[in-house]
PDB file of N, CA and C in Angstrom:
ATOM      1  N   UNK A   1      76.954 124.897 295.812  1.00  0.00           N
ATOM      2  CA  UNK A   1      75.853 123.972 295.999  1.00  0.00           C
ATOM      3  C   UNK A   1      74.535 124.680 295.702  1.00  0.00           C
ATOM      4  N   UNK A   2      73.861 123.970 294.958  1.00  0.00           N
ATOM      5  CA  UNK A   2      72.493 124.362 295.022  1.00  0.00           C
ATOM      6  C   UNK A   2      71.560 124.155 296.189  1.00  0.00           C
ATOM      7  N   UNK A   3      70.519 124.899 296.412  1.00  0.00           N
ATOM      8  CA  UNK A   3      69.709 125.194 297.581  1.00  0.00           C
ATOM      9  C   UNK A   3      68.224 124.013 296.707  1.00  0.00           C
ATOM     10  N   UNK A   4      67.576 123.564 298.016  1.00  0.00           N
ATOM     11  CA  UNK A   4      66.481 122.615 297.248  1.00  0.00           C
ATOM     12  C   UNK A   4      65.596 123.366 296.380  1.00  0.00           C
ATOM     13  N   UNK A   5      65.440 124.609 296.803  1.00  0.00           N
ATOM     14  CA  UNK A   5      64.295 125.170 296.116  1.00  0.00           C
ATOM     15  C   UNK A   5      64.601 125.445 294.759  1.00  0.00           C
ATOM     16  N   UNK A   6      65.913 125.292 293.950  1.00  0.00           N
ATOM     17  CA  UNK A   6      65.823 125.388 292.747  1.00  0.00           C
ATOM     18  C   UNK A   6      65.147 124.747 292.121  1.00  0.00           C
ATOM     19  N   UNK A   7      65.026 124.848 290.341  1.00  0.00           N
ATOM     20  CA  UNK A   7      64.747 123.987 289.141  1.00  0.00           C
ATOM     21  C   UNK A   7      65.690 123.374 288.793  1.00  0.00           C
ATOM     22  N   UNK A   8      66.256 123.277 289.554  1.00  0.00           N
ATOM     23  CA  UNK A   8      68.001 121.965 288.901  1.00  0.00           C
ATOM     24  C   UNK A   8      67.576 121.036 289.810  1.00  0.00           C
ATOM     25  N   UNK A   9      67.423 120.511 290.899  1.00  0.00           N
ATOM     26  CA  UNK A   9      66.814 119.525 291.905  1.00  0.00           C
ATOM     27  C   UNK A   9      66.155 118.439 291.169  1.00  0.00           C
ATOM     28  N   UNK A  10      65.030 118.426 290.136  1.00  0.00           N
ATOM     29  CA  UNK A  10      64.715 117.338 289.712  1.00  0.00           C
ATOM     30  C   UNK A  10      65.475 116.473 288.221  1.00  0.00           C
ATOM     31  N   UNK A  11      66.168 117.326 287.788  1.00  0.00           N
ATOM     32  CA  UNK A  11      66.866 116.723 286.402  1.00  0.00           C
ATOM     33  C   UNK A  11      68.110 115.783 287.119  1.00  0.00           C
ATOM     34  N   UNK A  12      68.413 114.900 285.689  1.00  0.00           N
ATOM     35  CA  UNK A  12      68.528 113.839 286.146  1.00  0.00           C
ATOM     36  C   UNK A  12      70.371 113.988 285.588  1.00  0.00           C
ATOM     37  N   UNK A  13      71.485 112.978 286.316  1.00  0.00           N
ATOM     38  CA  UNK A  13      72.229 113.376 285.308  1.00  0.00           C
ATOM     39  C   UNK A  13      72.427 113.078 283.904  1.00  0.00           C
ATOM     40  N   UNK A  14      71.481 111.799 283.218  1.00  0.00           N
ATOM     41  CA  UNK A  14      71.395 111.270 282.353  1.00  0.00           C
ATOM     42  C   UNK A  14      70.969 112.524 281.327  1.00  0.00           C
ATOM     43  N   UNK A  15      69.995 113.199 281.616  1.00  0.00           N
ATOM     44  CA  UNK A  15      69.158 113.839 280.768  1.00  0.00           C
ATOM     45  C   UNK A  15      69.973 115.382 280.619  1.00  0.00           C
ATOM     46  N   UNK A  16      70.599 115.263 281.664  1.00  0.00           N
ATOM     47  CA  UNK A  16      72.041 116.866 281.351  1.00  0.00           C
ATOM     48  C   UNK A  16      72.955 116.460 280.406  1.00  0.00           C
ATOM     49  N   UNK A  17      73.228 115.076 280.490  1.00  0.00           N
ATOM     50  CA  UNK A  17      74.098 114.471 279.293  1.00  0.00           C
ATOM     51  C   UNK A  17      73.736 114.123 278.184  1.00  0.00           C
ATOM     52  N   UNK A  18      72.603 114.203 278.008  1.00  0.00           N
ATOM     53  CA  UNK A  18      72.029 114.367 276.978  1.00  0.00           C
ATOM     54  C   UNK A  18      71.788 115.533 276.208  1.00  0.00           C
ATOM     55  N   UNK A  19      71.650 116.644 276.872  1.00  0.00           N
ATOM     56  CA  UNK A  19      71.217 117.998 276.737  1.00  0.00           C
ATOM     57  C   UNK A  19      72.293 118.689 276.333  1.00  0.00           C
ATOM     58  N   UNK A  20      73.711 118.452 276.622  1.00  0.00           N
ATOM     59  CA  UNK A  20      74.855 118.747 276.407  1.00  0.00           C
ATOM     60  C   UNK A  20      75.632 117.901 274.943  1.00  0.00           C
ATOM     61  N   UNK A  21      75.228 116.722 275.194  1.00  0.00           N
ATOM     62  CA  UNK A  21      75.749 115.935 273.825  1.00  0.00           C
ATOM     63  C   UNK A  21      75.374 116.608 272.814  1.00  0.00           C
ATOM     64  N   UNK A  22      73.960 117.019 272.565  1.00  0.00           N
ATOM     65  CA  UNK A  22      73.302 117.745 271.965  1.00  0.00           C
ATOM     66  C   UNK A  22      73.443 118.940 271.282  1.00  0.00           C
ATOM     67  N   UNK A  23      73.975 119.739 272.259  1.00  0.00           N
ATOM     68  CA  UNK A  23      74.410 121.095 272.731  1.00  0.00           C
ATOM     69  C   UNK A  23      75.623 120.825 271.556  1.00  0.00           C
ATOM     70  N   UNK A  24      76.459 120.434 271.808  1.00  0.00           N
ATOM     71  CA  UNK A  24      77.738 119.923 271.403  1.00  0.00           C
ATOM     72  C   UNK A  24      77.745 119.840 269.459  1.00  0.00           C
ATOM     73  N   UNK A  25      76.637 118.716 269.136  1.00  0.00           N
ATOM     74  CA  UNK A  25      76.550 118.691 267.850  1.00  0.00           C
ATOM     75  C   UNK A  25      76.013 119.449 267.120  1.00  0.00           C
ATOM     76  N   UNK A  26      75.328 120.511 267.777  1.00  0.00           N
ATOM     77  CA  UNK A  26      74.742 121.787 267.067  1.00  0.00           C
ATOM     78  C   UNK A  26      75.649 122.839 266.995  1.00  0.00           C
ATOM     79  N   UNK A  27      76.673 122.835 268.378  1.00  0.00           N
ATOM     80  CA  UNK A  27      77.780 123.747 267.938  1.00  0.00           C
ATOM     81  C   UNK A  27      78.750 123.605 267.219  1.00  0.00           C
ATOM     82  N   UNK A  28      79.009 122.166 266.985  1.00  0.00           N
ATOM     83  CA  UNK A  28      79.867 121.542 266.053  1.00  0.00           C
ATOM     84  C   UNK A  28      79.556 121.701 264.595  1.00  0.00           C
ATOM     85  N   UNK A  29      78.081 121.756 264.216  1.00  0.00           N
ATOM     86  CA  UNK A  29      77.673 122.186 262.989  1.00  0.00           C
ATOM     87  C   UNK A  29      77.189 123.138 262.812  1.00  0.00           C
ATOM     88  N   UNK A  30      77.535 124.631 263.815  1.00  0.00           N
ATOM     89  CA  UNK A  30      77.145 125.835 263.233  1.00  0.00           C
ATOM     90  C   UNK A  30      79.199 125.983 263.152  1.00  0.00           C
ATOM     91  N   UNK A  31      79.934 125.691 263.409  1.00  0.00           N
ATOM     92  CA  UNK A  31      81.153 125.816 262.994  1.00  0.00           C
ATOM     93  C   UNK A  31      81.405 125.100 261.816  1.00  0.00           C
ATOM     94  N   UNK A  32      81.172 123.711 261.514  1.00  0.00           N
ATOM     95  CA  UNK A  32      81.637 123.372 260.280  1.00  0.00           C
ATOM     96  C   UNK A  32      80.726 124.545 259.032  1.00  0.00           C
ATOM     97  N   UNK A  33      79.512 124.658 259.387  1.00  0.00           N
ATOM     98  CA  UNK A  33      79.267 125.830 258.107  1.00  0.00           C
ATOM     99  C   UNK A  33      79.754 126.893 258.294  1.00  0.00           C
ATOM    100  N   UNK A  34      79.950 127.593 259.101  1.00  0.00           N
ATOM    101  CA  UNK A  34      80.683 128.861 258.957  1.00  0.00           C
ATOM    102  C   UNK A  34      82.000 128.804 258.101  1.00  0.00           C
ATOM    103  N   UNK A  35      82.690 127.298 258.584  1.00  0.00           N
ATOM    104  CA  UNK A  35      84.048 127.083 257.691  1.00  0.00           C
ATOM    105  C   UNK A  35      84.002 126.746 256.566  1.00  0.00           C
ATOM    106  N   UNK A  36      82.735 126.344 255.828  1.00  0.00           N
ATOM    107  CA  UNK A  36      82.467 126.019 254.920  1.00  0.00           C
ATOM    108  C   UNK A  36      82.755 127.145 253.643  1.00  0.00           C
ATOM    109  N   UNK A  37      82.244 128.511 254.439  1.00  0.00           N
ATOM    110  CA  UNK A  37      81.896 129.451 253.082  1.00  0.00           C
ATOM    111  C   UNK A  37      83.335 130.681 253.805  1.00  0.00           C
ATOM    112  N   UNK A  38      83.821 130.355 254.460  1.00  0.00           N
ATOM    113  CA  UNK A  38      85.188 131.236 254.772  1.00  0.00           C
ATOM    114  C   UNK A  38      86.819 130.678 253.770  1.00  0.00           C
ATOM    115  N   UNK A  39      87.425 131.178 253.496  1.00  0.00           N
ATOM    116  CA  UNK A  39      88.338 130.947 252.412  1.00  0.00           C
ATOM    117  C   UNK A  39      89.808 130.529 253.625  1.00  0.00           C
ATOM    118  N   UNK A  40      89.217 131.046 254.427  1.00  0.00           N
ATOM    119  CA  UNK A  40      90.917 130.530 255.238  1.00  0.00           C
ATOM    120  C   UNK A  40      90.434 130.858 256.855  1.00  0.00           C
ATOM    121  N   UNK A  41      91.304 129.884 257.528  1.00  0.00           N
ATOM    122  CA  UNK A  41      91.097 129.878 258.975  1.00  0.00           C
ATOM    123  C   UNK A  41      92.607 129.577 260.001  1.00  0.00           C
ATOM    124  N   UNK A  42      92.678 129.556 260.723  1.00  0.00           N
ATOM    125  CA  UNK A  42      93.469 129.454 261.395  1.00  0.00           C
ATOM    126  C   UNK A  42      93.477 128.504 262.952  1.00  0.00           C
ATOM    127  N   UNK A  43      94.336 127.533 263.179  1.00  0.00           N
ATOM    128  CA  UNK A  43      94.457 126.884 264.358  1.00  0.00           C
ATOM    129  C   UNK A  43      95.257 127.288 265.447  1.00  0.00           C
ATOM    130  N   UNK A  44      94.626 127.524 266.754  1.00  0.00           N
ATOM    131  CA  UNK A  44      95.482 128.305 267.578  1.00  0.00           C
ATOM    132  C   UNK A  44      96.050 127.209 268.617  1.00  0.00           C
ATOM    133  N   UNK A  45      96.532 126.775 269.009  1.00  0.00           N
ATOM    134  CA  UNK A  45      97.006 125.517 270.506  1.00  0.00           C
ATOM    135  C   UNK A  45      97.803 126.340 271.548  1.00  0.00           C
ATOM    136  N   UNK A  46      97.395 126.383 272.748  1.00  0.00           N
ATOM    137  CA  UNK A  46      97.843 127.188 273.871  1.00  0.00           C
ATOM    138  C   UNK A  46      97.472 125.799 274.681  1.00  0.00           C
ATOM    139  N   UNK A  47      99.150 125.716 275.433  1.00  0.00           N
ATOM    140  CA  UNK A  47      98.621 125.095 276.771  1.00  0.00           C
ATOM    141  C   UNK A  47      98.873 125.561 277.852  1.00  0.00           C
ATOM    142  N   UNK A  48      98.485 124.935 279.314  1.00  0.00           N
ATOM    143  CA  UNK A  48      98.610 126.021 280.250  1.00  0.00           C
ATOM    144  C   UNK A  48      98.417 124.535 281.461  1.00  0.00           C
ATOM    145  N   UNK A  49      98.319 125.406 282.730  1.00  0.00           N
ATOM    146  CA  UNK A  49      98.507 124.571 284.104  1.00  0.00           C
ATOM    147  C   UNK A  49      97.466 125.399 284.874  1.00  0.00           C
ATOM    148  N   UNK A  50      96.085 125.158 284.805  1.00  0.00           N
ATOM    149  CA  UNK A  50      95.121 126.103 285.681  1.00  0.00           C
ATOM    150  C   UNK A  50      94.497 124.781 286.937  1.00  0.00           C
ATOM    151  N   UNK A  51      95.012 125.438 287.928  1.00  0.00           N
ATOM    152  CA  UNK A  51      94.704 124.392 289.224  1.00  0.00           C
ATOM    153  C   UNK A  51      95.085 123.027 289.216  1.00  0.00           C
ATOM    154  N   UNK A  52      96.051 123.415 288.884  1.00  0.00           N
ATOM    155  CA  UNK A  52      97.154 122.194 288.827  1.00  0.00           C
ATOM    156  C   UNK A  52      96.845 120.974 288.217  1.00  0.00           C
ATOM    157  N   UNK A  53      96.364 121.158 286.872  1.00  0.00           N
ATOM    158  CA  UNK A  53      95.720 120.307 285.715  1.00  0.00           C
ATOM    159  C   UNK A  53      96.301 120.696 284.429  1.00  0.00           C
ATOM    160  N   UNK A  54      97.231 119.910 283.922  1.00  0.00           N
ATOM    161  CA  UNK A  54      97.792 120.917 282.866  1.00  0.00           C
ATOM    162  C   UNK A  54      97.251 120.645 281.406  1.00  0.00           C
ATOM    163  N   UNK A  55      96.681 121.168 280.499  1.00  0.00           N
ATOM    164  CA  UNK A  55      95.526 120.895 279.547  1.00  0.00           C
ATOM    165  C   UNK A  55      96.213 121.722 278.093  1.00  0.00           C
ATOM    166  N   UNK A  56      95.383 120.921 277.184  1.00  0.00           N
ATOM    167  CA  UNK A  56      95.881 121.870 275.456  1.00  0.00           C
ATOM    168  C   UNK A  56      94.492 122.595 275.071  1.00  0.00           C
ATOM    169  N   UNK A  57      94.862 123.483 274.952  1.00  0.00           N
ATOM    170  CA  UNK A  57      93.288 124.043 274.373  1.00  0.00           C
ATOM    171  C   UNK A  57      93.165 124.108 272.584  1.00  0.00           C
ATOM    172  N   UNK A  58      92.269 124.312 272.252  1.00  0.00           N
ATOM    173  CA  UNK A  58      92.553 124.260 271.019  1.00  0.00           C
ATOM    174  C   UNK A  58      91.656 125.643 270.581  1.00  0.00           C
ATOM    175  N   UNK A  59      91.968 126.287 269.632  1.00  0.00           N
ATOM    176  CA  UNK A  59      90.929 127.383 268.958  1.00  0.00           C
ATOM    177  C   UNK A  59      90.792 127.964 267.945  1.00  0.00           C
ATOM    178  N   UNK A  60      89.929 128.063 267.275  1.00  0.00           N
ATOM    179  CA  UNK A  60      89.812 128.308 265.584  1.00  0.00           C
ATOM    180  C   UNK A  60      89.606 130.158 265.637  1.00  0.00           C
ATOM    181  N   UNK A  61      90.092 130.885 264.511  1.00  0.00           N
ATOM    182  CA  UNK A  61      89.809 131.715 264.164  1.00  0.00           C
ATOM    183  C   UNK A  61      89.508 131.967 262.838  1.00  0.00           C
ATOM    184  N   UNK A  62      88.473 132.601 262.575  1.00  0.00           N
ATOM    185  CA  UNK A  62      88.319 132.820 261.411  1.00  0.00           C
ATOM    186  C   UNK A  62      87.374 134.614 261.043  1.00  0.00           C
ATOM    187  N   UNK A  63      87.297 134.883 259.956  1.00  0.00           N
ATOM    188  CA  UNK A  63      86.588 135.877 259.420  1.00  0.00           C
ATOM    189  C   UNK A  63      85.190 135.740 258.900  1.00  0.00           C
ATOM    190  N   UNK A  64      84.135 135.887 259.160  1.00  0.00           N
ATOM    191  CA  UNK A  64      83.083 136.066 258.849  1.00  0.00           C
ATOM    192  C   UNK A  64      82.399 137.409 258.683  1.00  0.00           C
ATOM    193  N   UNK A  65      82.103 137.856 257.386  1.00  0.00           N
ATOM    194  CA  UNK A  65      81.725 139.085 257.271  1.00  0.00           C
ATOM    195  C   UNK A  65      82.547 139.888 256.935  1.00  0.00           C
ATOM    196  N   UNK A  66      82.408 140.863 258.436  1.00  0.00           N
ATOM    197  CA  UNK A  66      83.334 141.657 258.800  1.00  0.00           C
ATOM    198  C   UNK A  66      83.456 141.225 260.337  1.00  0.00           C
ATOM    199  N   UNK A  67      83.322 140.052 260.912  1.00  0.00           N
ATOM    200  CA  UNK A  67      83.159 140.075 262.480  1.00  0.00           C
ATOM    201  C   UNK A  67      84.608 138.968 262.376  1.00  0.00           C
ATOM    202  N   UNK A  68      85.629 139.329 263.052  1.00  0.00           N
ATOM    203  CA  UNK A  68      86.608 137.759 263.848  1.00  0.00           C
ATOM    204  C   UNK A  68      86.711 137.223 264.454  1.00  0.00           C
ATOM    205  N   UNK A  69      86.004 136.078 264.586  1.00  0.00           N
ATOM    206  CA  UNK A  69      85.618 134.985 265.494  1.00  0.00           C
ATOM    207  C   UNK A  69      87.016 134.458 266.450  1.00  0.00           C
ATOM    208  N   UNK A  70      86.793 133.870 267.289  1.00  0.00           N
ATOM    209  CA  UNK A  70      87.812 133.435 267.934  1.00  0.00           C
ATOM    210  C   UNK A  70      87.041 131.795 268.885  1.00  0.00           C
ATOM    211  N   UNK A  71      86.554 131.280 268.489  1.00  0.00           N
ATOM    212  CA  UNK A  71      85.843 129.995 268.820  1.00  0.00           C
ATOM    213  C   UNK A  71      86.807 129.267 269.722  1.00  0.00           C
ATOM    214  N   UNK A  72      86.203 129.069 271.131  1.00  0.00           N
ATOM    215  CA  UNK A  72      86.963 127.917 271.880  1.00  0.00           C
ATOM    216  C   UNK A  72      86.793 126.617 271.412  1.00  0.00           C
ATOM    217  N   UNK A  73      86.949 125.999 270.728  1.00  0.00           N
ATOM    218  CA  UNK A  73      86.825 124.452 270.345  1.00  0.00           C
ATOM    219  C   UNK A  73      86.639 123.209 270.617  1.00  0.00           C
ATOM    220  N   UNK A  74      88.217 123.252 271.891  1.00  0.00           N
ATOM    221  CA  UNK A  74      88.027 122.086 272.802  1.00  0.00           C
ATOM    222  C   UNK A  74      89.440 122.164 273.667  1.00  0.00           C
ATOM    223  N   UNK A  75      89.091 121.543 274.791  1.00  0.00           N
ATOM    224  CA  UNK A  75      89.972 121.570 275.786  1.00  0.00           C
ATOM    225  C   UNK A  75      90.330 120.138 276.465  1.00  0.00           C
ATOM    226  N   UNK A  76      91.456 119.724 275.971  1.00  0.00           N
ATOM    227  CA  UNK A  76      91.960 118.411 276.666  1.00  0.00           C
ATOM    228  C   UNK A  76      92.746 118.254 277.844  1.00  0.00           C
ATOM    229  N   UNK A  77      92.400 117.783 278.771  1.00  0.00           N
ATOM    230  CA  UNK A  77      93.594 117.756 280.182  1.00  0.00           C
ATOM    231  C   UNK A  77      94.710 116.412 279.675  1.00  0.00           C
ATOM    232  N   UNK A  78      96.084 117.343 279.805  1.00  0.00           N
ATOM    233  CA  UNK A  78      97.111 115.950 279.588  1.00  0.00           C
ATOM    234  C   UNK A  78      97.629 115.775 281.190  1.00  0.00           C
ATOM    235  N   UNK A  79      96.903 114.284 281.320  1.00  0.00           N
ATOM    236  CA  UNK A  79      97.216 113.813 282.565  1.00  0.00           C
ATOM    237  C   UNK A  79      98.307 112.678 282.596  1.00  0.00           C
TER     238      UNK A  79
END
């Protein structure tokens, strides 16, 4: 829990969901260009049972440079 005296106290949840949608399509399009100019990539799917929610993750790897990315992507709960 947050204490009142923070800077999280006045935001709204509308405007976190917004801030995140956001968030979201900028990370979504610094990945599609990276995949753009990489010659090959790879799809990883791991699922798992963390607190008794059992979910697919999904995750891209790829080469850039000389650096190997390992990008979390997205995480679905199969309920």
């Amino acid at each position: 829990m947050l204490s009142n005296d923070t800077k999280f106290d006045s935001i709204s949840r509308k405007k976190v969901s917004k801030y995140v949608r956001v968030h979201c399509a900028v990370a979504l399009q610094i990945i599609k260009r990276a995949l753009n100019v990489v010659w090959s990539f790879s799809i990883a799917l791991d699922g798992g049972n963390k607190a008794g929610t059992p979910y697919l993750d999904l995750r891209l790897r790829f080469v850039l440079g000389a650096t190997l990315f390992n990008v979390h992507w997205l995480a679905i709960p199969n309920n």
